[in-house]
Structure formats: C-alpha cells, structure tokens
C-alpha atoms as a PDB file:
ATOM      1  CA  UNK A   1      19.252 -22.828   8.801  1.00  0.00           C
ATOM      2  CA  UNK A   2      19.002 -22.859  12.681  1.00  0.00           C
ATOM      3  CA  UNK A   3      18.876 -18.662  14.304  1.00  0.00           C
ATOM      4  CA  UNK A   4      21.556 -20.203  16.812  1.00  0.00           C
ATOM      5  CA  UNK A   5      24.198 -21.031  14.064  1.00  0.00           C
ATOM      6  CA  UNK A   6      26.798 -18.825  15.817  1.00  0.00           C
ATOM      7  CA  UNK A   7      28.903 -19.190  12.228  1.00  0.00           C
ATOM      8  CA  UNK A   8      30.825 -15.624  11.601  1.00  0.00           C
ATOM      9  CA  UNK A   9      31.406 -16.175   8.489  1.00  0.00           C
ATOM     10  CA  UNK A  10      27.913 -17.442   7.550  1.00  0.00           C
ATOM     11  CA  UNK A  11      26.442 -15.598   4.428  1.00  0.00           C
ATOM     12  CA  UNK A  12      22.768 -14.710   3.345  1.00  0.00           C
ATOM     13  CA  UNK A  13      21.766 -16.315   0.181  1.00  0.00           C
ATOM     14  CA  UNK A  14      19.418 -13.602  -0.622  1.00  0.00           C
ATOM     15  CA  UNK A  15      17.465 -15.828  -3.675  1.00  0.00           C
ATOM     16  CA  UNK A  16      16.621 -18.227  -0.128  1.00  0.00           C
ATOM     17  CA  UNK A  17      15.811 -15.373   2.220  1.00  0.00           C
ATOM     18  CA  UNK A  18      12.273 -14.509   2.241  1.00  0.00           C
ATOM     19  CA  UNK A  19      12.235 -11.013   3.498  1.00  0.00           C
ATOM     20  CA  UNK A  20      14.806 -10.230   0.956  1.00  0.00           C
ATOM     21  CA  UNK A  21      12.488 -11.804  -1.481  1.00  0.00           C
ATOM     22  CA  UNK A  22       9.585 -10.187  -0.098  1.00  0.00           C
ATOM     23  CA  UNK A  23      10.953  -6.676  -0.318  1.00  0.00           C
ATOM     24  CA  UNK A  24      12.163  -7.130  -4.115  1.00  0.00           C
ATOM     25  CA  UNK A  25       8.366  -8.316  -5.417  1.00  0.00           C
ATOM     26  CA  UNK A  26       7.086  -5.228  -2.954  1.00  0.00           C
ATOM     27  CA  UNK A  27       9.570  -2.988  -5.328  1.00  0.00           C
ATOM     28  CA  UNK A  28       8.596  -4.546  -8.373  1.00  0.00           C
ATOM     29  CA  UNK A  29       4.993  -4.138  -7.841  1.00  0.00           C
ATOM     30  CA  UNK A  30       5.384  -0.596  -6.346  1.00  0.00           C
ATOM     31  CA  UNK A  31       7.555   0.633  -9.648  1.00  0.00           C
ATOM     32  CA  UNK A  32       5.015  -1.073 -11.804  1.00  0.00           C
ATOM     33  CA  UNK A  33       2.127   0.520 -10.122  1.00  0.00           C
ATOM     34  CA  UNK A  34       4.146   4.256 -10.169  1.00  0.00           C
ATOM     35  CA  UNK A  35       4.095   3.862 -14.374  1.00  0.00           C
ATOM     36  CA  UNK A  36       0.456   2.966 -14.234  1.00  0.00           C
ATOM     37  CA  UNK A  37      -0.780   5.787 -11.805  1.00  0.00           C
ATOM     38  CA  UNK A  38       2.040   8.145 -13.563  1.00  0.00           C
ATOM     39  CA  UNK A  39       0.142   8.457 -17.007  1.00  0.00           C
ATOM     40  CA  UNK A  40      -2.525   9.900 -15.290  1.00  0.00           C
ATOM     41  CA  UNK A  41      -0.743  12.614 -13.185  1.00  0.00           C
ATOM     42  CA  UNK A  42      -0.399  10.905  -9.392  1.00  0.00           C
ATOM     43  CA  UNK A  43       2.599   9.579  -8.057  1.00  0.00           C
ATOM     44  CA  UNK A  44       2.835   6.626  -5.726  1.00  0.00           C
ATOM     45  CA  UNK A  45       2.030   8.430  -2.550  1.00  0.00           C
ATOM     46  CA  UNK A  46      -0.797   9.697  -3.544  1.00  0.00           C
ATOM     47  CA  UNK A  47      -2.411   6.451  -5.274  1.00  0.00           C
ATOM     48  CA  UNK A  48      -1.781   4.939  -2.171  1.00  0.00           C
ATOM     49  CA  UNK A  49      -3.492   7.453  -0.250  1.00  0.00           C
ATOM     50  CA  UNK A  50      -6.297   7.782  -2.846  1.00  0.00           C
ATOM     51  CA  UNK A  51      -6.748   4.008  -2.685  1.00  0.00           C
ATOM     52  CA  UNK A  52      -6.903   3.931   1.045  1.00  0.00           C
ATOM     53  CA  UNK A  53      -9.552   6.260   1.297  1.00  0.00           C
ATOM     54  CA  UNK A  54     -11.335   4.564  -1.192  1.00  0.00           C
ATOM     55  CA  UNK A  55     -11.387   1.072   0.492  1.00  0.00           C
ATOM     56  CA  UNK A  56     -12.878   2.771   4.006  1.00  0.00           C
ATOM     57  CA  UNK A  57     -14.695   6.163   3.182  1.00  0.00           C
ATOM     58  CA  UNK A  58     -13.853   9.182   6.032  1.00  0.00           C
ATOM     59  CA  UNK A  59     -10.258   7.780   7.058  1.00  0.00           C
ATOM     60  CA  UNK A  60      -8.475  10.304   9.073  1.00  0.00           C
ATOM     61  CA  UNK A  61      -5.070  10.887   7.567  1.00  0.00           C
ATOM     62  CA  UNK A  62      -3.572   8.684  11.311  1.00  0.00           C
ATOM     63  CA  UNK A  63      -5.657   6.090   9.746  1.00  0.00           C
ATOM     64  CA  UNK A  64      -4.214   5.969   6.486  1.00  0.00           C
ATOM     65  CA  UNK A  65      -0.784   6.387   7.920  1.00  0.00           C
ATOM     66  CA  UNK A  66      -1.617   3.140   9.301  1.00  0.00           C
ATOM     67  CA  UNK A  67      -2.595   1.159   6.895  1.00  0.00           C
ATOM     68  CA  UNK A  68       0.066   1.985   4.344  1.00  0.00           C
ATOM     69  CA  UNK A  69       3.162   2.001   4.249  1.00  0.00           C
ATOM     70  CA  UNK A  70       4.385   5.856   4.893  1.00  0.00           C
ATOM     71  CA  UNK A  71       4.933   8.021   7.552  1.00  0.00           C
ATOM     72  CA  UNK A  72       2.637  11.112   8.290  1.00  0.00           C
ATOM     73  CA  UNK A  73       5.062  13.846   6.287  1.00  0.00           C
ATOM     74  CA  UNK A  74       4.474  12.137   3.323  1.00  0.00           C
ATOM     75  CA  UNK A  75       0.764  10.905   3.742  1.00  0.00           C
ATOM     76  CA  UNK A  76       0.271  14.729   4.337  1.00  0.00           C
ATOM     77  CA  UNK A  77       2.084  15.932   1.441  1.00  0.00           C
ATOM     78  CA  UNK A  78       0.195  13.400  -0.728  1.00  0.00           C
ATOM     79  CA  UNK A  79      -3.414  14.618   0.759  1.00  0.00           C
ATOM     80  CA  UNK A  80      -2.731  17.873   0.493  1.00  0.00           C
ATOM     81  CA  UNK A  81      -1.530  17.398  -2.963  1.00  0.00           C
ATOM     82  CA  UNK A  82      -4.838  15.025  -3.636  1.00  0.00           C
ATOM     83  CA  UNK A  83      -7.248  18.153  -1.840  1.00  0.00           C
ATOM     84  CA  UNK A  84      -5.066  20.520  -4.794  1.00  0.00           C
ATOM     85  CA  UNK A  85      -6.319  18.174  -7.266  1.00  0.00           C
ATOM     86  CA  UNK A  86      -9.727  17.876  -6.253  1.00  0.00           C
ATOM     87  CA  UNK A  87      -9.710  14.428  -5.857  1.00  0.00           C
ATOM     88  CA  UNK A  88     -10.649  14.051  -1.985  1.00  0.00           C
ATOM     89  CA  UNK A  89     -12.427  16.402   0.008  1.00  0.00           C
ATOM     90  CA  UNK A  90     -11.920  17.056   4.251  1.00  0.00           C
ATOM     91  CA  UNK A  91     -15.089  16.974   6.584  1.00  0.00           C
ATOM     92  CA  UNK A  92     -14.426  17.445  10.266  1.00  0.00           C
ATOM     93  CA  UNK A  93     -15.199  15.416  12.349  1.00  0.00           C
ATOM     94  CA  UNK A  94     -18.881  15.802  14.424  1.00  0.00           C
ATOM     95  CA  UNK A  95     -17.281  14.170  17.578  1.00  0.00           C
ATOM     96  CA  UNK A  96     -14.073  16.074  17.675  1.00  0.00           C
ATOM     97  CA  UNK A  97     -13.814  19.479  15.655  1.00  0.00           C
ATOM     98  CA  UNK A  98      -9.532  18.568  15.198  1.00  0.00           C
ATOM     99  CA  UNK A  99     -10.162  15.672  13.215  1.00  0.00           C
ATOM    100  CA  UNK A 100     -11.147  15.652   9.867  1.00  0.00           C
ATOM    101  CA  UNK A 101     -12.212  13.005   7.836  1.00  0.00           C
ATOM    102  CA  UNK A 102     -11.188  11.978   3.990  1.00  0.00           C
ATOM    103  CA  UNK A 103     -13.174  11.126   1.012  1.00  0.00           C
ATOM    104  CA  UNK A 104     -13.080  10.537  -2.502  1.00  0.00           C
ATOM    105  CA  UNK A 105     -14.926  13.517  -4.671  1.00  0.00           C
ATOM    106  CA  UNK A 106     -16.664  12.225  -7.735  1.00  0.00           C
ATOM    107  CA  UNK A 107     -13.635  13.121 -10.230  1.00  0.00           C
ATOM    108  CA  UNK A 108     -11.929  10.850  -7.504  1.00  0.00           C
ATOM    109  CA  UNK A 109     -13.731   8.146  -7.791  1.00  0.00           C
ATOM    110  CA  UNK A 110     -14.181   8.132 -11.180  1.00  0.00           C
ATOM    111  CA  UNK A 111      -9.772   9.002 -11.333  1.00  0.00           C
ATOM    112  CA  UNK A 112      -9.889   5.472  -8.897  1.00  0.00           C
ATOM    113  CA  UNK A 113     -12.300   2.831 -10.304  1.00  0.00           C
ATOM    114  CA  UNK A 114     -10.926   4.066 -13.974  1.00  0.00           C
ATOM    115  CA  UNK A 115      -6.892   2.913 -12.234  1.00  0.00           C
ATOM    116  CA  UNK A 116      -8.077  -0.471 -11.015  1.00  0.00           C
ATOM    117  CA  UNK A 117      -8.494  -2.586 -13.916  1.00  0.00           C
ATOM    118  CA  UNK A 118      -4.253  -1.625 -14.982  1.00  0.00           C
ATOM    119  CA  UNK A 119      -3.740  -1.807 -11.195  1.00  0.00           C
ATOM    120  CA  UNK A 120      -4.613  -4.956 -10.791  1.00  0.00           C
ATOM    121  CA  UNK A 121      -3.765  -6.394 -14.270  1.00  0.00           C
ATOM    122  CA  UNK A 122      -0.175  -6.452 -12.272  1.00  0.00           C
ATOM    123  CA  UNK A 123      -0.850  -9.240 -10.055  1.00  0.00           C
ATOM    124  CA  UNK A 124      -3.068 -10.809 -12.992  1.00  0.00           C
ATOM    125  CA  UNK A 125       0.158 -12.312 -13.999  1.00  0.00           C
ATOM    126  CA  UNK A 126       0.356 -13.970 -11.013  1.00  0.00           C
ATOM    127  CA  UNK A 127      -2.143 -15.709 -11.388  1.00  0.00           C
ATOM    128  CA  UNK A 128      -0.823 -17.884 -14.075  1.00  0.00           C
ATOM    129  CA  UNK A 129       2.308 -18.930 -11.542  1.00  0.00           C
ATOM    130  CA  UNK A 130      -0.059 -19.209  -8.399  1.00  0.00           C
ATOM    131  CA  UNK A 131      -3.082 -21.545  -7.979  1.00  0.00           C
ATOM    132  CA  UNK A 132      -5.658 -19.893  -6.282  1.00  0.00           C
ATOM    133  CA  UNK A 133      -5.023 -22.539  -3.519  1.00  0.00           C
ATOM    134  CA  UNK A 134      -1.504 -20.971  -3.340  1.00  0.00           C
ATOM    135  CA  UNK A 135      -2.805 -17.298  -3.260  1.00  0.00           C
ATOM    136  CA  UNK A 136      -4.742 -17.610  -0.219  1.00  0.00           C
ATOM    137  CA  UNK A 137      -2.227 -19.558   1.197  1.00  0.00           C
ATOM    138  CA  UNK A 138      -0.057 -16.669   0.764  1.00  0.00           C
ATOM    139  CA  UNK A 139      -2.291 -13.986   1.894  1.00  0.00           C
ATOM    140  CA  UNK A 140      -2.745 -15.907   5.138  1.00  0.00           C
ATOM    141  CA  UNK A 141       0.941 -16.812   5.602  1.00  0.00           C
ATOM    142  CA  UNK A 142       1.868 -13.077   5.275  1.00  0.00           C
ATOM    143  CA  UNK A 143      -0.910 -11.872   7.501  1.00  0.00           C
ATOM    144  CA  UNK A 144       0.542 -14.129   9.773  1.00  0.00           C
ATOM    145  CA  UNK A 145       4.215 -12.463   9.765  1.00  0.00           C
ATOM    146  CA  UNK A 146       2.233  -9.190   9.530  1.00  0.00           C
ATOM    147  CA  UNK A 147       1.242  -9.747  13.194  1.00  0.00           C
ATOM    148  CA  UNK A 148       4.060 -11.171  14.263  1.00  0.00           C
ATOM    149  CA  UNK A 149       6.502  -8.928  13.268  1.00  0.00           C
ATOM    150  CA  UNK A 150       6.200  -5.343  14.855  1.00  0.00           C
ATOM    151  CA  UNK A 151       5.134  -2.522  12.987  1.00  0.00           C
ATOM    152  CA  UNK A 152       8.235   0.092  14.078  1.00  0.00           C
ATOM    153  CA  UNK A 153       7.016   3.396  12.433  1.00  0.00           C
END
C-alpha cells in the first residue's frame, strides 16, 4: 500500500496493519501479566514500576516514567503504593537533595525474582512460533520503529 494512495474510501485491514497488530499482542501480554502479578497483590502499574527499578537500581521516578509506558500520575501512585507495601525504599539523592532515588527492599526482591519465572513463561510460548533467528529479528526491527517514531508523552 503506497502513503500517497489519496483513495477516500480506502479501508484499514487491521489483521495487515502492524501497529494495530502491535497494540493487540501489547494488550494480550499486559492482561496476561495483570493475572500473574494479581495473585500476589500488585496491579500492573506497580509490576511495571517494581520491574523497572529492578532492571537499573536507584531510578528516579522521571526515569521510570521513561522507560515505561505511563505518565508520572500513575508511576507516582504506583510508587507510593509500592513504598506502602514495603517493597521499594527512597534515598535522596547526594548530588541534589530534590531527587530521590528507588530501590527494591529485600521483600522486593524476593516479591520480583519469585514473579519472573510466570512472567516470562508468557512469551515462552512464543518461542515455539518464533525461531530465535526471528526473535532478534524482531527485537531489532521494533527498536528500530522505537526510534523512529516519537515518543509524545
């Protein structure tokens, strides 16, 4: 399909449109992942938060904001929630007293490694659809539109 097709009446066909695609297998992952996370008294948010802190110890909560996909209201809510829980724990910052940086506690940690193996049993079952030719293939085909296509938050 050419971008200047200047059709009117030209339809999507959603099961060909990638981004449509895309944003389906992001939902289906993200609802999968909610159950998992769910039986153990975290919502989405807050996994997501949890897990970003976990990949890079001392993220400010602008740094997480950035590297998932929320805004700051709710990456607050969820790390205020996660402080309630005892899960993470604040430090501010040595260079600059307004910042404060988030880590995992030891119940955190424990709450995180203990989530990974059902976490990631959910793209386990791609694995039997996707060589792992294919995977990386993917991963570098979406980083790719990642940096291509604005981030507008």
């Amino acid at each position: 399909m050419e971008l200047s097709d200047a059709n009117p009446d030209r339809i999507l066909e959603l099961d060909r449109y990638w981004p449509y695609q895309i944003t389906v297998l992001a939902d289906r992952i993200a609802r999968r992942t909610a159950r998992i996370v769910k039986d153990h008294g975290l919502n989405l948010s807050q996994w997501r938060v949890l897990a970003a802190i976990a990949e890079s110890p001392g993220r400010t909560s602008v740094e997480v904001v950035t590297v998932t996909p929320m805004d700051k209201g709710i990456v607050s809510r969820a790390t205020k929630a996660l402080l309630t829980m005892g899960l993470i724990r604040r430090e501010a910052s040595q260079i600059d007293g307004r910042i404060s940086h988030l880590y995992l506690t030891e119940p955190g940690r424990r709450l995180y490694q203990s989530l990974i193996p059902d976490v990631e049993s959910i793209v386990l079952r791609s694995h039997t659809g996707l060589s792992a030719g294919k995977q990386q293939q993917l991963c570098e085909h979406l980083g790719d539109l990642l940096e291509v296509i604005p981030d507008l938050r």
